[in-house]
Protein backbone atom coordinates (compact mmCIF):
# COMPACT_ATOMS: atom_id res chain seq x y z
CA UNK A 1 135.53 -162.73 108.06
CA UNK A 2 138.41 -164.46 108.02
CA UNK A 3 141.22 -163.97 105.13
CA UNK A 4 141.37 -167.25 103.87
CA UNK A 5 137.57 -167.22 103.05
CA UNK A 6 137.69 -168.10 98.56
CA UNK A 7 141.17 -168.09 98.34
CA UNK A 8 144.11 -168.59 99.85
CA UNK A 9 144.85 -170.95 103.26
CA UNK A 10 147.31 -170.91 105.91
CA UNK A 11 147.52 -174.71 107.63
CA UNK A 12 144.72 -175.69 109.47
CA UNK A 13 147.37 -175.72 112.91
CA UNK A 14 148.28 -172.07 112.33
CA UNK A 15 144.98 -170.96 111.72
CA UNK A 16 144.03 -172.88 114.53
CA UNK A 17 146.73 -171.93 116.61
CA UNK A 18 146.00 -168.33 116.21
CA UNK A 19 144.71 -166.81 119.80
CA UNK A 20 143.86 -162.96 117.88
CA UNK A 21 140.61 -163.91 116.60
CA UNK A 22 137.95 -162.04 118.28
CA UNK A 23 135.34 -165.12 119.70
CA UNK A 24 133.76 -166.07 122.27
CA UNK A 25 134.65 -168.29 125.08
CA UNK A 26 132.26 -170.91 123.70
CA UNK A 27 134.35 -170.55 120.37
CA UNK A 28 137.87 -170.60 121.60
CA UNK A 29 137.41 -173.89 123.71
CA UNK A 30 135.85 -175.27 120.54
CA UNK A 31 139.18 -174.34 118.56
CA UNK A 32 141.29 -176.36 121.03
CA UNK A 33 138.86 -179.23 120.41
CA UNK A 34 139.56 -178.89 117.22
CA UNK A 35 143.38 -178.05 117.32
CA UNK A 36 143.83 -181.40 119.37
CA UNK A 37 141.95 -183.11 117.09
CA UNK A 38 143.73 -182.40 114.10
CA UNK A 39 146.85 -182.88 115.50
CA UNK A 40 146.14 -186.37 115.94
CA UNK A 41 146.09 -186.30 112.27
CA UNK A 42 148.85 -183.70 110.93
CA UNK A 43 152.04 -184.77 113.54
CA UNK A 44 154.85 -186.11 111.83
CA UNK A 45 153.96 -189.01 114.85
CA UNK A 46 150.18 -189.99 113.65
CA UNK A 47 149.29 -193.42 112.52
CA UNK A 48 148.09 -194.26 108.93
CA UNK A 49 145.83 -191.42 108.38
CA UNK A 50 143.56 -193.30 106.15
CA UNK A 51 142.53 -195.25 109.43
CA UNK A 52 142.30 -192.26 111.37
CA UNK A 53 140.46 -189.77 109.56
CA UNK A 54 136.60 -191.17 109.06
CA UNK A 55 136.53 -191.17 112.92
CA UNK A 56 138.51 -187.69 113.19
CA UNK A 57 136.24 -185.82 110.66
CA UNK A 58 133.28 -187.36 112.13
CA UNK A 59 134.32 -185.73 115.80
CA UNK A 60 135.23 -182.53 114.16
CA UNK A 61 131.77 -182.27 112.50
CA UNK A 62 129.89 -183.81 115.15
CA UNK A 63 131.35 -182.26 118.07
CA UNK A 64 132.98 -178.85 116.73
CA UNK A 65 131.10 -177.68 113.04
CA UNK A 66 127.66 -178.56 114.52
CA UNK A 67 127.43 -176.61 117.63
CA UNK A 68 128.76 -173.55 115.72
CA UNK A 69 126.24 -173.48 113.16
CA UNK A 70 123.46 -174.16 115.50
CA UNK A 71 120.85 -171.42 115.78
CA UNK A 72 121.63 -170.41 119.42
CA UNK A 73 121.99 -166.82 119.86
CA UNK A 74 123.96 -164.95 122.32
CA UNK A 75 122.25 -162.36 124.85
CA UNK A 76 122.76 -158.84 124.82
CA UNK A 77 121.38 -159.02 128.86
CA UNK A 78 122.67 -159.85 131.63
CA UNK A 79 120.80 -162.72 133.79
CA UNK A 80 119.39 -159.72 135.81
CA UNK A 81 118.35 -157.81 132.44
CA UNK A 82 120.52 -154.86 132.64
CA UNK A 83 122.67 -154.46 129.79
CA UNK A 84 125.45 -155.85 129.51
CA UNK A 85 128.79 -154.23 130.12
CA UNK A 86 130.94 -153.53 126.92
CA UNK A 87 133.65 -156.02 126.24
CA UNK A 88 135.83 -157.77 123.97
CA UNK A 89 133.63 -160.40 122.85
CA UNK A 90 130.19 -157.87 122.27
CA UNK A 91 131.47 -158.20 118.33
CA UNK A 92 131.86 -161.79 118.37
CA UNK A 93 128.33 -162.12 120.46
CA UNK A 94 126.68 -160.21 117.90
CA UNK A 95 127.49 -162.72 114.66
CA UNK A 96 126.65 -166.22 114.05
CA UNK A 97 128.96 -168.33 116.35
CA UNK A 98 130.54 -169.94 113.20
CA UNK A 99 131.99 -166.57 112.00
CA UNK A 100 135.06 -166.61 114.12
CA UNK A 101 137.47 -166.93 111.70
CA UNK A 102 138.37 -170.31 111.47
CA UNK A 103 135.36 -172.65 111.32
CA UNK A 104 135.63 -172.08 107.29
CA UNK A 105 139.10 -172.97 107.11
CA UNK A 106 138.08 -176.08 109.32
CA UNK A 107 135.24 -176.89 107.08
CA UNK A 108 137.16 -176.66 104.18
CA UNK A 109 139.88 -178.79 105.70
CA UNK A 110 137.24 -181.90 106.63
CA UNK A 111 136.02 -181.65 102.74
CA UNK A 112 139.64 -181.68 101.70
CA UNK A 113 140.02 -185.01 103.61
CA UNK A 114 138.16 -187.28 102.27
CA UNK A 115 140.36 -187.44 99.45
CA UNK A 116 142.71 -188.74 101.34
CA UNK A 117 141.11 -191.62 102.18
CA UNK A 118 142.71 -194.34 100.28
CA UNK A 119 140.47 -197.18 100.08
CA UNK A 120 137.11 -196.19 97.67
CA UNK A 121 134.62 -197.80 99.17
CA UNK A 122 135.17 -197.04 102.95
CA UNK A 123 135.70 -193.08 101.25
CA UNK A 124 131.82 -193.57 100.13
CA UNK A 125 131.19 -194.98 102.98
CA UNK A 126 132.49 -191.77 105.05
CA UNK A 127 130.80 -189.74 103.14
CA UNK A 128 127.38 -191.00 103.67
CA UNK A 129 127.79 -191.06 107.48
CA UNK A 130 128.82 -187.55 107.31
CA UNK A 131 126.64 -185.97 104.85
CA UNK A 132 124.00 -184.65 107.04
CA UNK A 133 126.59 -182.85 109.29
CA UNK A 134 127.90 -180.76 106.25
CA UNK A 135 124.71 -179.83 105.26
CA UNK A 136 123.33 -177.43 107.60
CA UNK A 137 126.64 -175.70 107.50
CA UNK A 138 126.77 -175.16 103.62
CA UNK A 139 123.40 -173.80 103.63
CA UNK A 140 124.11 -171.69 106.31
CA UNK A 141 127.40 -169.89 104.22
CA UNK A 142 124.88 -170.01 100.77
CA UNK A 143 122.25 -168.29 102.83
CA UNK A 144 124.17 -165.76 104.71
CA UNK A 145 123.95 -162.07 103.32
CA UNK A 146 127.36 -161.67 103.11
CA UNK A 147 129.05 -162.11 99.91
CA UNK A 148 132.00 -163.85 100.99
CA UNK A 149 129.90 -166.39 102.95
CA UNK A 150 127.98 -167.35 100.25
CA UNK A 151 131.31 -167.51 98.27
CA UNK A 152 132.91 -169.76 100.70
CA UNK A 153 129.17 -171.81 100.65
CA UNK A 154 129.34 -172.47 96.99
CA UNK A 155 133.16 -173.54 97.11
CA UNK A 156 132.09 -176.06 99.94
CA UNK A 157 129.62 -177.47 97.99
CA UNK A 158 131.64 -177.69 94.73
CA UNK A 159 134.57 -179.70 96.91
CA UNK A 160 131.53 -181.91 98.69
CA UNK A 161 130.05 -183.01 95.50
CA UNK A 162 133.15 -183.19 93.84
CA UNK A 163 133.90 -186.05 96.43
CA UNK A 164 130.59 -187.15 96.30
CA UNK A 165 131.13 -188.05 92.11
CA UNK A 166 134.65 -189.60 93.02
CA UNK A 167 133.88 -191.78 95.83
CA UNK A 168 130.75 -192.83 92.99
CA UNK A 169 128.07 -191.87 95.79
CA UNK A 170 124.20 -191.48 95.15
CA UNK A 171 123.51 -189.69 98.47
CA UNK A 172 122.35 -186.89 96.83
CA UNK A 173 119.93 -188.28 94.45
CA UNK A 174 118.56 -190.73 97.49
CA UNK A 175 118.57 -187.95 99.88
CA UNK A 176 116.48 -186.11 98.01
CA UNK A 177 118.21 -182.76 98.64
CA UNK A 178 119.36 -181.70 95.30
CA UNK A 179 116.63 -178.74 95.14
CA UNK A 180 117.44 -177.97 98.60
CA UNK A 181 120.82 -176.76 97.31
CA UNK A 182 119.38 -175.41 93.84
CA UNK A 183 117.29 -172.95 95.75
CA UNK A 184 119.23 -172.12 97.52
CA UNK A 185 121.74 -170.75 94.81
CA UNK A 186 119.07 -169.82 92.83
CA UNK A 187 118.17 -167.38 95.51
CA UNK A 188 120.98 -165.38 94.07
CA UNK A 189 120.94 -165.70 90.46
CA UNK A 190 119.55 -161.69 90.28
CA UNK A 191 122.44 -160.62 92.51
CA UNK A 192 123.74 -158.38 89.53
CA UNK A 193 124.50 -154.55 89.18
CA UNK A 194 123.15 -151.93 90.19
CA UNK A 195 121.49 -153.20 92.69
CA UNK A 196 124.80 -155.66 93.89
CA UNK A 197 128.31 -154.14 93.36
CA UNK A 198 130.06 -155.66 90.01
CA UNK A 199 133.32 -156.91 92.12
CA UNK A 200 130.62 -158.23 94.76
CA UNK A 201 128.87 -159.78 91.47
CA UNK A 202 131.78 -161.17 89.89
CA UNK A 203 133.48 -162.76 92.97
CA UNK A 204 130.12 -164.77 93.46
CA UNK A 205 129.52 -166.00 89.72
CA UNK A 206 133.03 -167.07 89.72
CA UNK A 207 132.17 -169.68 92.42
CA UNK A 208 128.36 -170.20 91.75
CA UNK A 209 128.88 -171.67 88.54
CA UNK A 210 131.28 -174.54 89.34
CA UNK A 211 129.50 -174.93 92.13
CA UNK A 212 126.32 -175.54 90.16
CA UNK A 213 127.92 -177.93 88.19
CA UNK A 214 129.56 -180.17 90.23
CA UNK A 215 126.40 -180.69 91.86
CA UNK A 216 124.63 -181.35 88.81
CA UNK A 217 127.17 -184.02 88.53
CA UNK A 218 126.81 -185.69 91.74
CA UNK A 219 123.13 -185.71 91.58
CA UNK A 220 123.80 -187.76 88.17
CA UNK A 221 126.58 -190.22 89.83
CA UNK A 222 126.46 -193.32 87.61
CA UNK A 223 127.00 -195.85 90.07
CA UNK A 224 129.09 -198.35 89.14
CA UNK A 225 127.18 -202.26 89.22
CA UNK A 226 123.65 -200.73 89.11
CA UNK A 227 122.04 -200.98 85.90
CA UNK A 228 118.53 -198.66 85.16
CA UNK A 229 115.94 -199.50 82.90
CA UNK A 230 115.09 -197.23 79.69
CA UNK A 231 112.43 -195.77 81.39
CA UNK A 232 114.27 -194.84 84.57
CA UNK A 233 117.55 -193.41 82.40
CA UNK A 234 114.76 -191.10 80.14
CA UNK A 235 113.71 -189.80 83.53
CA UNK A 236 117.07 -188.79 85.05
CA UNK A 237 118.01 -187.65 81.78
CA UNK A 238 114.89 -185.68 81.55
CA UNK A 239 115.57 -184.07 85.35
CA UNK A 240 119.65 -183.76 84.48
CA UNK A 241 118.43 -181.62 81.13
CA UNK A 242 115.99 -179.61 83.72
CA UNK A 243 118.68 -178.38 85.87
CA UNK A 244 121.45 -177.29 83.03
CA UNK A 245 118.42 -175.53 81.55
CA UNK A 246 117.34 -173.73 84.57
CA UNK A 247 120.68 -171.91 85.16
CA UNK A 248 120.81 -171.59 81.00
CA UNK A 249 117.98 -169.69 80.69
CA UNK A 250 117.22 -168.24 84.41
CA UNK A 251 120.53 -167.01 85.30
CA UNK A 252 123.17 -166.96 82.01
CA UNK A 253 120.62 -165.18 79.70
CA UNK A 254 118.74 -163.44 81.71
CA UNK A 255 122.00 -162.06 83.29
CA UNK A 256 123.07 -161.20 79.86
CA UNK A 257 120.01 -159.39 79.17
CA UNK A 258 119.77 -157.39 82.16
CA UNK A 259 123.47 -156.04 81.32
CA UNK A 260 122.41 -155.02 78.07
CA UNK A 261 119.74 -153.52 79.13
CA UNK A 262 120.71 -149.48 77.70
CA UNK A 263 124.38 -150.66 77.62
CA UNK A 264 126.29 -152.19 74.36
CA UNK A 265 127.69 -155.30 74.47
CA UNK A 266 131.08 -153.50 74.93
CA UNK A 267 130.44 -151.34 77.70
CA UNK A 268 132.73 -151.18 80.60
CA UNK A 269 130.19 -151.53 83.01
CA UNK A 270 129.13 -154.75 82.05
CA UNK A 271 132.17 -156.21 79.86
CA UNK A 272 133.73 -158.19 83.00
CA UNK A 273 130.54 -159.42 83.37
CA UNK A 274 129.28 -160.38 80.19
CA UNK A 275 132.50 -162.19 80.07
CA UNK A 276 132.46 -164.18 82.81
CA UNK A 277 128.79 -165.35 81.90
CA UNK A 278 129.75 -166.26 78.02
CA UNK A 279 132.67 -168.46 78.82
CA UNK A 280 129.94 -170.80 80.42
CA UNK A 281 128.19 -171.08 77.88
CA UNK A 282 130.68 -174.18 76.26
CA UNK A 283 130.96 -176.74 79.03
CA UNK A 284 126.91 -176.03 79.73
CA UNK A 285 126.37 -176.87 76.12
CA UNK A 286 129.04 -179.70 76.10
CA UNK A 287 127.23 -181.38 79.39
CA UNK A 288 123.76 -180.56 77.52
CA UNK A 289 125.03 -182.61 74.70
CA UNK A 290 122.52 -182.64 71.67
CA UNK A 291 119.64 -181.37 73.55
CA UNK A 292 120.73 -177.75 73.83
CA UNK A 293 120.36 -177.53 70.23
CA UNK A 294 116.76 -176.29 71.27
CA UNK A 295 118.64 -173.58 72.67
CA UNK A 296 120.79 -172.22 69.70
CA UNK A 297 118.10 -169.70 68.47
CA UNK A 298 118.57 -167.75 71.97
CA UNK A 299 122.36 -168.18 71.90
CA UNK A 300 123.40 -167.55 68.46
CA UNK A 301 122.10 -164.45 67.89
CA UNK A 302 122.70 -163.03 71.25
CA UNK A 303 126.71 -164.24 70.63
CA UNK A 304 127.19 -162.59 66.94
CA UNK A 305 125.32 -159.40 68.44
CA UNK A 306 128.12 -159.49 70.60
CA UNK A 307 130.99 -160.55 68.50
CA UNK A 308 130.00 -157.90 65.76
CA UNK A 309 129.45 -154.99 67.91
CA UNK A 310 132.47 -152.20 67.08
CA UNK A 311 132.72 -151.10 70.56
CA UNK A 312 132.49 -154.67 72.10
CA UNK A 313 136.93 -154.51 70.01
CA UNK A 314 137.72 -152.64 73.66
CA UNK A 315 137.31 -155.70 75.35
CA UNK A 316 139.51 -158.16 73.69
CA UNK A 317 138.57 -160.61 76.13
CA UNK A 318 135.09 -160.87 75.77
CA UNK A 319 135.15 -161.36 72.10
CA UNK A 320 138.27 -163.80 72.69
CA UNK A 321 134.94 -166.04 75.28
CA UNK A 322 132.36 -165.25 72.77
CA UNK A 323 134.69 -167.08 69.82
CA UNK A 324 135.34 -169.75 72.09
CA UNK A 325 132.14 -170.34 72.83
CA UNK A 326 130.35 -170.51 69.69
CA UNK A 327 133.40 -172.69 68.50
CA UNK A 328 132.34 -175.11 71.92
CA UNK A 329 128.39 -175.07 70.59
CA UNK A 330 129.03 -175.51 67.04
CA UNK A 331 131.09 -178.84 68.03
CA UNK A 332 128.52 -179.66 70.04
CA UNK A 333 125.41 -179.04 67.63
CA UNK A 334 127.54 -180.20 64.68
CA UNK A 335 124.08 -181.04 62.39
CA UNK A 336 121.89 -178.61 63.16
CA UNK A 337 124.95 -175.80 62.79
CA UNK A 338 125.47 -177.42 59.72
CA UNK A 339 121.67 -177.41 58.34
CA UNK A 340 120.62 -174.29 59.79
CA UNK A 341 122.72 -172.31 61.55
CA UNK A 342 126.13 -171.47 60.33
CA UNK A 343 125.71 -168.68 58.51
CA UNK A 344 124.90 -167.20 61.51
CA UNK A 345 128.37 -168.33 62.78
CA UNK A 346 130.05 -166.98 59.27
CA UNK A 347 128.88 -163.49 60.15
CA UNK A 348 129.49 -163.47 63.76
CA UNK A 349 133.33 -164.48 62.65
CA UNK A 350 133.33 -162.11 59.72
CA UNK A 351 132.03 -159.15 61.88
CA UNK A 352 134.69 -159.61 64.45
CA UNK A 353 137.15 -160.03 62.05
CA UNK A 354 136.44 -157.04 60.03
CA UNK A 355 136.37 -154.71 63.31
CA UNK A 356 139.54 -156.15 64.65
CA UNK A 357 140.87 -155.23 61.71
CA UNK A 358 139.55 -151.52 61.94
CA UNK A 359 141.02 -151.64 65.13
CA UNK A 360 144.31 -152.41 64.81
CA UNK A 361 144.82 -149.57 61.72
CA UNK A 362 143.01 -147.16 64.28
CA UNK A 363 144.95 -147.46 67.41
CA UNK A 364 148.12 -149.13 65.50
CA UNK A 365 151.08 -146.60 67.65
CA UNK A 366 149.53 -148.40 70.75
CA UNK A 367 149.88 -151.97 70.25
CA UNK A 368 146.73 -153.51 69.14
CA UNK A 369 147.89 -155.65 67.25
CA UNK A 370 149.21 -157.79 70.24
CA UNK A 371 146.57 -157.64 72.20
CA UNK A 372 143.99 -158.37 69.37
CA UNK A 373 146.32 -161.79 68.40
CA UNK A 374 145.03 -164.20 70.51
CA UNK A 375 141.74 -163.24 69.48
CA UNK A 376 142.62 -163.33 65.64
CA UNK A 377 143.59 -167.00 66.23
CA UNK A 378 140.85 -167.95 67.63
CA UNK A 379 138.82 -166.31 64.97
CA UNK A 380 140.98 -168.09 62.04
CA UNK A 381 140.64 -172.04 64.42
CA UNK A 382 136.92 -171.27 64.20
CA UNK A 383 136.48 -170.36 60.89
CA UNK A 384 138.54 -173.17 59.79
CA UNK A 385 136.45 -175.93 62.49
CA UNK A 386 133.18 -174.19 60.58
CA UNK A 387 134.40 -174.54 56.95
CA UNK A 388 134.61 -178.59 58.30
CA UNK A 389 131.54 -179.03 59.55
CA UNK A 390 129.73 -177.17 56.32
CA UNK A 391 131.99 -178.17 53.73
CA UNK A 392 130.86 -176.97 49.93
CA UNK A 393 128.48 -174.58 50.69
CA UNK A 394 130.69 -172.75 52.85
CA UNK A 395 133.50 -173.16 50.38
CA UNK A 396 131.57 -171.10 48.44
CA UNK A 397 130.44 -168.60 50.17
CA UNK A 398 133.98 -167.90 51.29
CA UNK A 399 134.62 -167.22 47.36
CA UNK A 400 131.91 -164.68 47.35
CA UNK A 401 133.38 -162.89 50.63
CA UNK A 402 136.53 -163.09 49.34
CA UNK A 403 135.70 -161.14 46.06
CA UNK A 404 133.95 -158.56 48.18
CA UNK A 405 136.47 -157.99 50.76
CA UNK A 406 139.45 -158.98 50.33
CA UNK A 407 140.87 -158.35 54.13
CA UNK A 408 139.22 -161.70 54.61
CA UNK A 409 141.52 -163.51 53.34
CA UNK A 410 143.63 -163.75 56.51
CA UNK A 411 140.81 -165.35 58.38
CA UNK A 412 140.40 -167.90 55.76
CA UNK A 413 143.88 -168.78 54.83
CA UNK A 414 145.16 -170.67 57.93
CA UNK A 415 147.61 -167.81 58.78
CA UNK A 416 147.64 -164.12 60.10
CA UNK A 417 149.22 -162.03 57.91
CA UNK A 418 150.18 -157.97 58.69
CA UNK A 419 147.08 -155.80 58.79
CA UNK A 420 147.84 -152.91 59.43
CA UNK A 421 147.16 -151.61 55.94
CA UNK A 422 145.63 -148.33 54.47
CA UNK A 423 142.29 -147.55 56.16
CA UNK A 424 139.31 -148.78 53.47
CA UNK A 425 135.83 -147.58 53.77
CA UNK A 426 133.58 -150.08 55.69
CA UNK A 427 131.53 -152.47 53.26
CA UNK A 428 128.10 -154.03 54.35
CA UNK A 429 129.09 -158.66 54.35
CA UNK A 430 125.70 -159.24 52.40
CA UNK A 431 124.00 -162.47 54.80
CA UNK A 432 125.37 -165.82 53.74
């Protein structure tokens, strides 16, 4: 796999240019195709790109990305049916045609270019022609077994239907492939430990979940000029609500409780994890808007579990995305936090509070206290948002915390003060 695959590029012409990557014949005459074809478009020389590209991309996909992601196989026998004799090319005959070590970095270069197609509508346009090449070839990286593949799959989607909600395109709704692509990352929501490697794990989720979102996005395009009745805009909404629920509850929490699963919330094993997962929870509330208040029963508890859990104080950062993120749903679900649930809230931020405290007198000779402050302010911004959203009930309670503990004050004040007091004796917050 090439180096570039997820992060990182070299220019398409070098990466092109380069003669050491072990292919096949087949694949190196396709590279010079494809070197003289970009050319055309990166020489200092080139016409207006904007009028060359929609014709350059199309021969790149039509003529280069298509016939390496074709489902042609090469032959281990000769035409006689002896074997054949070992060469350079048996490990490029023995994988896919397109994994020669540039066709991502191509493929990744055509998505890059619609962008720069200046005028919007011939952009759309483009896009709609082409759409059917890229396809194949993004399901091919999300289906491979190979992390990286499906890594580079789910970036290639995120930058198609990023372009696809730009250029304003419904493709994707009229198309009708949108569960195509669903499937096809849902086929690896379960890819957790033990049974994937937690690096393997992480590197995916990283680039699943944009993915996933962007083409929740393009499947919902409002298109500018065309107006839907009530009936038809209850219907998408209905189906938008669908998909942000499916990788809620399927993947998110039932990731989430997998990793607990015989583990605290603080474990090692599971705290890079766990806090990659939380810190989607805000913008997949914020695009759920005030349905996911169906969901705060589920979410709630599962985030003060976390927030109040001693051991979870190791991992700074995953209290730091739990904070944030019940800060993101309580803006979100402003009523029903206010009616119902922020007590809940209170005790998550008390909890926390309370234990970074503990923490920072405990390990005070080896600088906790800086590496708990970001956390600490996040605590005190969501304490104060939460105070504003309840208003005199939770001015009250505050009094009665305040009389029974009176390290709270900090958190409630608007500014951190020194902690690192005396050791007290733990007290039990009564609920709120």
């Amino acid at each position: 796999m090439s180096n570039n695959t997820e992060t990182e590029e070299k220019p398409i012409l070098l990466i092109l240019q380069d003669r050491s990557h072990i292919e096949t014949i087949e694949s190196r005459n396709l590279r010079s195709q494809a070197l003289d074809l970009v050319n055309t478009l990166e020489k200092p020389t080139a016409p207006a790109q904007s009028s060359l590209l929609p014709d350059t991309l199309l021969d790149l996909l039509s003529t280069i990305i298509k016939p390496l992601f074709s489902n042609s196989k090469s032959s281990r026998l000769t035409s006689t049916g002896l074997t054949r004799f070992a060469s350079l090319y048996d490990e490029a005959d023995s994988r896919p045609a397109w994994k020669n070590g540039w066709t991502d970095s191509l493929l990744l270069f055509v998505l890059r270019s619609y962008g720069r197609i200046g005028d919007g509508e011939l952009r759309r346009k483009t896009l709609e022609a082409q759409f059917y090449l890229l396809v194949p070839a993004i399901l091919h990286q999300l289906d491979d077994s190979e992390i990286g593949y499906k890594c580079l799959g789910c970036q290639c989607l995120e930058l198609l239907c990023e372009a696809l909600v730009k250029a304003r395109s419904a493709i994707l709704r009229m198309s009708g492939l949108m569960d195509v692509f669903v499937d096809a990352l849902r086929n690896d929501f379960s890819m957790l430990p033990t049974l994937t490697p937690e690096g393997d794990s992480l590197r995916l989720f990283r680039r699943m979940y944009p993915a996933f979102r962007s083409l929740v996005k393009a499947r919902f395009v409002v298109v500018a000029g065309k107006e839907r009745n009530r009936d038809k805009a209850e219907e998408e909404e209905e189906a938008r609500q669908k998909y942000l629920t499916l990788l809620l509850r399927h993947q998110l929490l039932y990731a989430l409780n997998h990793l607990s699963t015989g583990t605290g919330a603080g474990s090692t094993m599971s705290a890079a994890l766990s806090t990659l997962f939380i810190s989607q929870l805000g913008w997949i509330f914020q695009d759920m808007g005030i349905a996911s208040v169906v969901h705060l029963q589920d979410i709630l508890p599962l985030l003060r579990h976390v927030l109040c859990d001693p051991f979870a104080v190791s991992s700074p950062e995953l209290l730091l995305q739990s904070i944030k993120a019940m800060h993101a749903i309580a803006h979100t679900c402003r009523p029903r936090i206010r009616d119902v649930w922020w007590g809940e809230c209170l005790r998550a931020a008390v909890g926390c509070w309370l234990n970074v405290i503990d923490e920072e007198q405990d390990m005070k000779d080896f600088g906790a206290e800086a590496k708990l402050k970001g956390l600490k302010q996040e605590l005190k911004a969501f304490t104060s948002s939460l105070k504003d959203i309840v208003g005199r009930h939770f001015e009250d309670t505050e009094k009665e915390l305040l009389a029974e503990e009176s390290e709270l004050k900090s958190l409630f004040d608007g500014h951190i003060v020194d902690s690192l007091q005396p050791k007290r004796d733990k007290v039990l917050i009564s609920e709120v």
